[in-house]
C-alpha atoms as a PDB file:
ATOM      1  CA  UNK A   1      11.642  -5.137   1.166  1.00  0.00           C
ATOM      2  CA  UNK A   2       9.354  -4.711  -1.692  1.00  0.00           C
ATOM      3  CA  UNK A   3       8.234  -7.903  -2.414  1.00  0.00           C
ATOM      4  CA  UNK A   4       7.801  -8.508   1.564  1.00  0.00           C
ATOM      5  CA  UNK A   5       5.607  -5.032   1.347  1.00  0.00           C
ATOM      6  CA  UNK A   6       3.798  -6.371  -1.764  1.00  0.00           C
ATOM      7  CA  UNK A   7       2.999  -9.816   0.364  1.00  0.00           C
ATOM      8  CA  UNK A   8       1.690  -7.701   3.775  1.00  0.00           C
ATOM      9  CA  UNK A   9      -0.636  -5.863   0.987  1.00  0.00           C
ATOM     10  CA  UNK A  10      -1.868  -8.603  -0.688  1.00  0.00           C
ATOM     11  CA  UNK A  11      -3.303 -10.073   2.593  1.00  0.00           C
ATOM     12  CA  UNK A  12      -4.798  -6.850   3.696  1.00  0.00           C
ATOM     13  CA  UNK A  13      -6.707  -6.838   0.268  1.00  0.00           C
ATOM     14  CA  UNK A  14      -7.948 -10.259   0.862  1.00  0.00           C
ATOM     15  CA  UNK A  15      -9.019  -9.059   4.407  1.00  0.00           C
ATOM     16  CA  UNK A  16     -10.321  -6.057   2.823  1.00  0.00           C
ATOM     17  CA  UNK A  17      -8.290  -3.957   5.396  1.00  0.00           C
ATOM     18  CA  UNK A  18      -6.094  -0.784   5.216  1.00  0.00           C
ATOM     19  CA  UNK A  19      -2.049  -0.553   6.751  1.00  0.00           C
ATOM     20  CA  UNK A  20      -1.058   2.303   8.255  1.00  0.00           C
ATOM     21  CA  UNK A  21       2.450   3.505   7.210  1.00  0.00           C
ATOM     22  CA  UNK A  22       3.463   2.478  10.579  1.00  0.00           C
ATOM     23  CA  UNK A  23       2.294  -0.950  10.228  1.00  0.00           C
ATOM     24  CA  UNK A  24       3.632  -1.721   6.823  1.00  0.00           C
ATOM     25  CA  UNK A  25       6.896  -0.638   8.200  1.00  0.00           C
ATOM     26  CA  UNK A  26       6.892  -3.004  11.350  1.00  0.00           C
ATOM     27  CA  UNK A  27       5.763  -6.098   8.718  1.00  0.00           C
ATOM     28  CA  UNK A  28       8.925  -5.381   6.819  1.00  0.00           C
ATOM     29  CA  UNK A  29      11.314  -4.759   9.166  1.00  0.00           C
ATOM     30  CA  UNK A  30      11.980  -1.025   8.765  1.00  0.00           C
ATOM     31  CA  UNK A  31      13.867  -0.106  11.839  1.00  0.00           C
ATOM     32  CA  UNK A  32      11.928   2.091  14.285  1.00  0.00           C
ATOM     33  CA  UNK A  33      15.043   4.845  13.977  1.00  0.00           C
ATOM     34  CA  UNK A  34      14.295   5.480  10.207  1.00  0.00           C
ATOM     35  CA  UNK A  35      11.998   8.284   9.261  1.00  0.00           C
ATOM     36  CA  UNK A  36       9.167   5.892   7.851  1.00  0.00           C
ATOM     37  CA  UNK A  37       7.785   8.344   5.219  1.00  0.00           C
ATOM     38  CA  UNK A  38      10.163   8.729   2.857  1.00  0.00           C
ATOM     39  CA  UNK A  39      11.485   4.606   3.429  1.00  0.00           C
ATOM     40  CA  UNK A  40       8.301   3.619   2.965  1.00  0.00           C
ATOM     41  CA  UNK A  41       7.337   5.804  -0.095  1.00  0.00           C
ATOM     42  CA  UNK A  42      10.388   4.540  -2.310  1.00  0.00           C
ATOM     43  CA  UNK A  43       9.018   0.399  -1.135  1.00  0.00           C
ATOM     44  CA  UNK A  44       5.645   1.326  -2.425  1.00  0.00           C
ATOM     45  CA  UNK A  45       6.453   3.328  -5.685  1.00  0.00           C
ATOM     46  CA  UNK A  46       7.984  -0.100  -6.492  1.00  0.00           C
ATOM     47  CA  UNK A  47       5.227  -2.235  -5.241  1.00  0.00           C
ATOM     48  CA  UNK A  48       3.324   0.260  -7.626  1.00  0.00           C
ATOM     49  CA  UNK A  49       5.336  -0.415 -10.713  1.00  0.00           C
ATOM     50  CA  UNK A  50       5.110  -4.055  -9.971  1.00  0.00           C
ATOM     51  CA  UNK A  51       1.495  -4.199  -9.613  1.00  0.00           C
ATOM     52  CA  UNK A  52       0.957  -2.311 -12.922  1.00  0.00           C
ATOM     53  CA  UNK A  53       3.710  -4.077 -14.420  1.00  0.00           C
ATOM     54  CA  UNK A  54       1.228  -6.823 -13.930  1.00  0.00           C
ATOM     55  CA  UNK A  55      -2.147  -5.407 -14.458  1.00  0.00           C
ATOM     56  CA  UNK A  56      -3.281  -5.328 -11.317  1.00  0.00           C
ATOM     57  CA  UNK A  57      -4.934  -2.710  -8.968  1.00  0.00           C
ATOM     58  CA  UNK A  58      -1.531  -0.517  -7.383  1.00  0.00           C
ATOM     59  CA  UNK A  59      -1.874  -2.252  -3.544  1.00  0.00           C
ATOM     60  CA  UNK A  60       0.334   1.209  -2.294  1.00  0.00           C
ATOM     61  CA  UNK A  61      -3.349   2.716  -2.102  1.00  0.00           C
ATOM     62  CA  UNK A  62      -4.113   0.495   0.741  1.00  0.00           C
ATOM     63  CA  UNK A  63      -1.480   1.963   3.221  1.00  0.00           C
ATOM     64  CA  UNK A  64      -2.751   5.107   4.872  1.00  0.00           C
ATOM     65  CA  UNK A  65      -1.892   7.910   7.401  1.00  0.00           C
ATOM     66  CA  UNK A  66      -2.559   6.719  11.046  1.00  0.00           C
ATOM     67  CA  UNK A  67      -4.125  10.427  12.132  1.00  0.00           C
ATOM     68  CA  UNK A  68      -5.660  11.429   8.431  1.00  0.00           C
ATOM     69  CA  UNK A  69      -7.063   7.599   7.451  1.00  0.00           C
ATOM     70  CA  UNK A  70      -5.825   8.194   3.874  1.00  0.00           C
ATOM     71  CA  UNK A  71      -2.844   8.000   1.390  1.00  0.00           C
ATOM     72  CA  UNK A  72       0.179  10.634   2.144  1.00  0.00           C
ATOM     73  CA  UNK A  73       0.941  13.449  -0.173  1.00  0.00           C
ATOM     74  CA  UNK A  74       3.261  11.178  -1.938  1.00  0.00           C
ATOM     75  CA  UNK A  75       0.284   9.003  -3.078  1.00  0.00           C
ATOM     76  CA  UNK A  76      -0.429   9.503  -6.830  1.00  0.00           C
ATOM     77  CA  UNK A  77      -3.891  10.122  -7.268  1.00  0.00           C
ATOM     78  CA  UNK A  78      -5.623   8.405 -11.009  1.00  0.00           C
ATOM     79  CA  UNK A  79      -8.621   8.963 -12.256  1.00  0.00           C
ATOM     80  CA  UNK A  80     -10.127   7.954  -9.312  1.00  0.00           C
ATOM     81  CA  UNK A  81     -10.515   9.088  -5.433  1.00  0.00           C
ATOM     82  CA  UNK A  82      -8.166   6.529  -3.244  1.00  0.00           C
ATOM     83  CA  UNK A  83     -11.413   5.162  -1.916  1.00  0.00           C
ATOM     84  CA  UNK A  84     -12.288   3.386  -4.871  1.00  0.00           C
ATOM     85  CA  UNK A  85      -9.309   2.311  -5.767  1.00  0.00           C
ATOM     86  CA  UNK A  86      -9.025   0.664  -2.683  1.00  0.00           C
ATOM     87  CA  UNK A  87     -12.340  -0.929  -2.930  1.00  0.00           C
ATOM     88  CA  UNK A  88     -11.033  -2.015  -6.815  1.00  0.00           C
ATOM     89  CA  UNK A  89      -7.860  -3.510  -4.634  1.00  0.00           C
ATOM     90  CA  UNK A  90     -10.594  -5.174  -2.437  1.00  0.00           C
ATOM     91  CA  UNK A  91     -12.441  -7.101  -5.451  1.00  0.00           C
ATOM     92  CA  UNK A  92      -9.037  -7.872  -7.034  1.00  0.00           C
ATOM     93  CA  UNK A  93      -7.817  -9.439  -4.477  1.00  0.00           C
ATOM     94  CA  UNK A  94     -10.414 -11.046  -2.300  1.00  0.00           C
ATOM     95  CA  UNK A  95     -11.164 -13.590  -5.422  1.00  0.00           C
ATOM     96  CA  UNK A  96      -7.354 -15.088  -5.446  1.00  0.00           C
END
């Protein structure tokens, strides 16, 4: 489910467009009986690793909260506010 996660996020970053948890978990077949938060928490913490792995901007910043607009609680914050990571996710992405 990962790598189908990590797929969904890389074309919202070229469309320079957010998920919602509830959307990610529809695009990856998460069945609508699971309690999406903690499912789709464990998916992105290794779309996270993957993404560093590489070098890359994490893409789990992109998928936010359909009432609050932003990252869960489980979201890591860096040294930056999600915002800009997400717009760093934005310019990584939109030149592939």
């Amino acid at each position: 489910m990962a790598s189908q996660a990590r797929a969904a996020l890389i074309v919202a970053a070229m469309r320079r467009s957010l998920l919602t948890y509830g959307e990610l978990g529809r695009a990856v077949g998460i069945d609508r009986k699971i309690p999406l938060p903690g499912h789709v928490s464990r998916i992105l913490d290794k779309v996270s690793m993957v993404c560093i792995d590489a070098g890359e901007p994490s893409l789990a910043v992109l998928v936010v909260g359909k009432s609050g607009g932003a990252p869960g609680r489980g979201f890591t914050k860096g040294k930056d506010e999600w915002f800009t990571e997400a717009q760093r996710c934005f310019e990584y992405w939109s030149g592939k």
